[in-house]
Protein backbone atom coordinates (compact mmCIF):
# COMPACT_ATOMS: atom_id res chain seq x y z
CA UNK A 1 0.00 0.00 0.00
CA UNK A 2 1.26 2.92 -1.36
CA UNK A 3 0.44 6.73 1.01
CA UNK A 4 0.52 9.95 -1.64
CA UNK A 5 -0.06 13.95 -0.79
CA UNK A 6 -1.52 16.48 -2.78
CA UNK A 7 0.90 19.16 -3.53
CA UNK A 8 -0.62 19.92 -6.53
CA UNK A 9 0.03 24.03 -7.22
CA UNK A 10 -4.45 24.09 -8.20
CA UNK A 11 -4.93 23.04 -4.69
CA UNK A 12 -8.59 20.42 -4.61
CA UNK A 13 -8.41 18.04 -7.34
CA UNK A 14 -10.83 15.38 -8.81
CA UNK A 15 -9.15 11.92 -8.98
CA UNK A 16 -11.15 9.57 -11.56
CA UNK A 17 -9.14 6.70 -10.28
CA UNK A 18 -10.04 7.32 -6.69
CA UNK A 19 -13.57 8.00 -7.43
CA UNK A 20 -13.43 11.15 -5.46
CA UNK A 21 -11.70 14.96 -4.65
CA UNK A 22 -8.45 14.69 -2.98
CA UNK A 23 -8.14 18.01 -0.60
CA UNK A 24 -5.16 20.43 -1.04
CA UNK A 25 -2.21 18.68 0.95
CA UNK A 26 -4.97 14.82 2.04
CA UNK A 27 -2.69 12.54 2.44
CA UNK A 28 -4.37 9.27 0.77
CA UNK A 29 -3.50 5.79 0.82
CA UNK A 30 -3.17 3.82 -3.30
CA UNK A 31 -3.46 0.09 -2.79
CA UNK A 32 -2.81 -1.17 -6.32
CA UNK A 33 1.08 -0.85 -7.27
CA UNK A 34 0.11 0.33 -11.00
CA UNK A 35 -2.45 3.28 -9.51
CA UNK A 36 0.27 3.87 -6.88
CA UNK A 37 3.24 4.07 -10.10
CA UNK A 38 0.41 6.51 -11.67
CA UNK A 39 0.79 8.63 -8.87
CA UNK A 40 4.03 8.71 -8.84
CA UNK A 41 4.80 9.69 -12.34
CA UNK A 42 3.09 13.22 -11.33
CA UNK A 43 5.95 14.73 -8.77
CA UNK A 44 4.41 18.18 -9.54
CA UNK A 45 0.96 16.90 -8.22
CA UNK A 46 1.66 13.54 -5.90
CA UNK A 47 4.80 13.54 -3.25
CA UNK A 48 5.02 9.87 -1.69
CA UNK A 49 4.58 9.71 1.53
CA UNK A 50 7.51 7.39 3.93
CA UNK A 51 5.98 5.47 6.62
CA UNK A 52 7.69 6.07 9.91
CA UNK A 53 10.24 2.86 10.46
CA UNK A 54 8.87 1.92 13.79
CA UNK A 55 11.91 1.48 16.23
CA UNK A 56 13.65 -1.69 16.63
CA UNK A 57 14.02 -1.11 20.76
CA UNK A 58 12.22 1.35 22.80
CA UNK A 59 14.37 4.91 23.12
CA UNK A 60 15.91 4.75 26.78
CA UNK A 61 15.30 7.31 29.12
CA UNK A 62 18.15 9.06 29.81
CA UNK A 63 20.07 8.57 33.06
CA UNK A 64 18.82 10.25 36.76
CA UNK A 65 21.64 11.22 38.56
CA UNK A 66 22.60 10.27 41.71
CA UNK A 67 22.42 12.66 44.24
CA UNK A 68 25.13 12.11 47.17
CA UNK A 69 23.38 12.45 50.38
CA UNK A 70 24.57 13.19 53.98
CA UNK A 71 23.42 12.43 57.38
CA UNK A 72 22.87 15.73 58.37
CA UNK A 73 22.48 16.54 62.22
CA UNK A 74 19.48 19.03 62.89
CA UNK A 75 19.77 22.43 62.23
CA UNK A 76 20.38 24.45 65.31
CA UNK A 77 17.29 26.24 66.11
CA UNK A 78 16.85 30.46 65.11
CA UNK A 79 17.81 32.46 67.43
CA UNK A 80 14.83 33.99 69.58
CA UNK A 81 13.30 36.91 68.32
CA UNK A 82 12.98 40.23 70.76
CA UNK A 83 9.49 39.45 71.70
CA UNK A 84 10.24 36.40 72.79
CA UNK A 85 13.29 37.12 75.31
CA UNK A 86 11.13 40.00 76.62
CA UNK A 87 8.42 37.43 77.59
CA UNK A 88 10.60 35.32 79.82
């Protein structure tokens, strides 16, 4: 199955062997390989279309990386604010 899209400059055209109007820049799908060659001999009004090669393994995610940690001790408290020594 061959995929085609209009890039014909007179935008909407009529397609006999479709049996209907391909929009300006529809891509549609040819399953004989003699329409498709049809097609194809028309580079002004038909670009062929590449299916996407589907990926042979999954892309990895790339790498987190590793954060050192510490034992940290608590952190010493604020110091006391000027209300709060006057209240003692």
């Amino acid at each position: 199955m061959a995929k085609f899209k209009n890039i014909s400059p007179r935008g909407d055209i009529e397609v006999p062997l479709l049996d209907r109007v391909v929009k300006a820049g529809e891509t549609f799908e040819v399953d004989d390989p003699a329409d498709a060659a049809r097609f194809a001999e028309q580079p002004g009004n038909y670009k062929p279309v590449q299916e996407p090669k589907a990926a042979s393994k999954p892309a990895r995610k790339p790498a987190t990386p590793r954060v050192k940690t510490t034992d940290t001790a608590a952190a010493p408290a604020a110091p006391a604010s000027a209300d709060q020594e006057d209240a003692k």
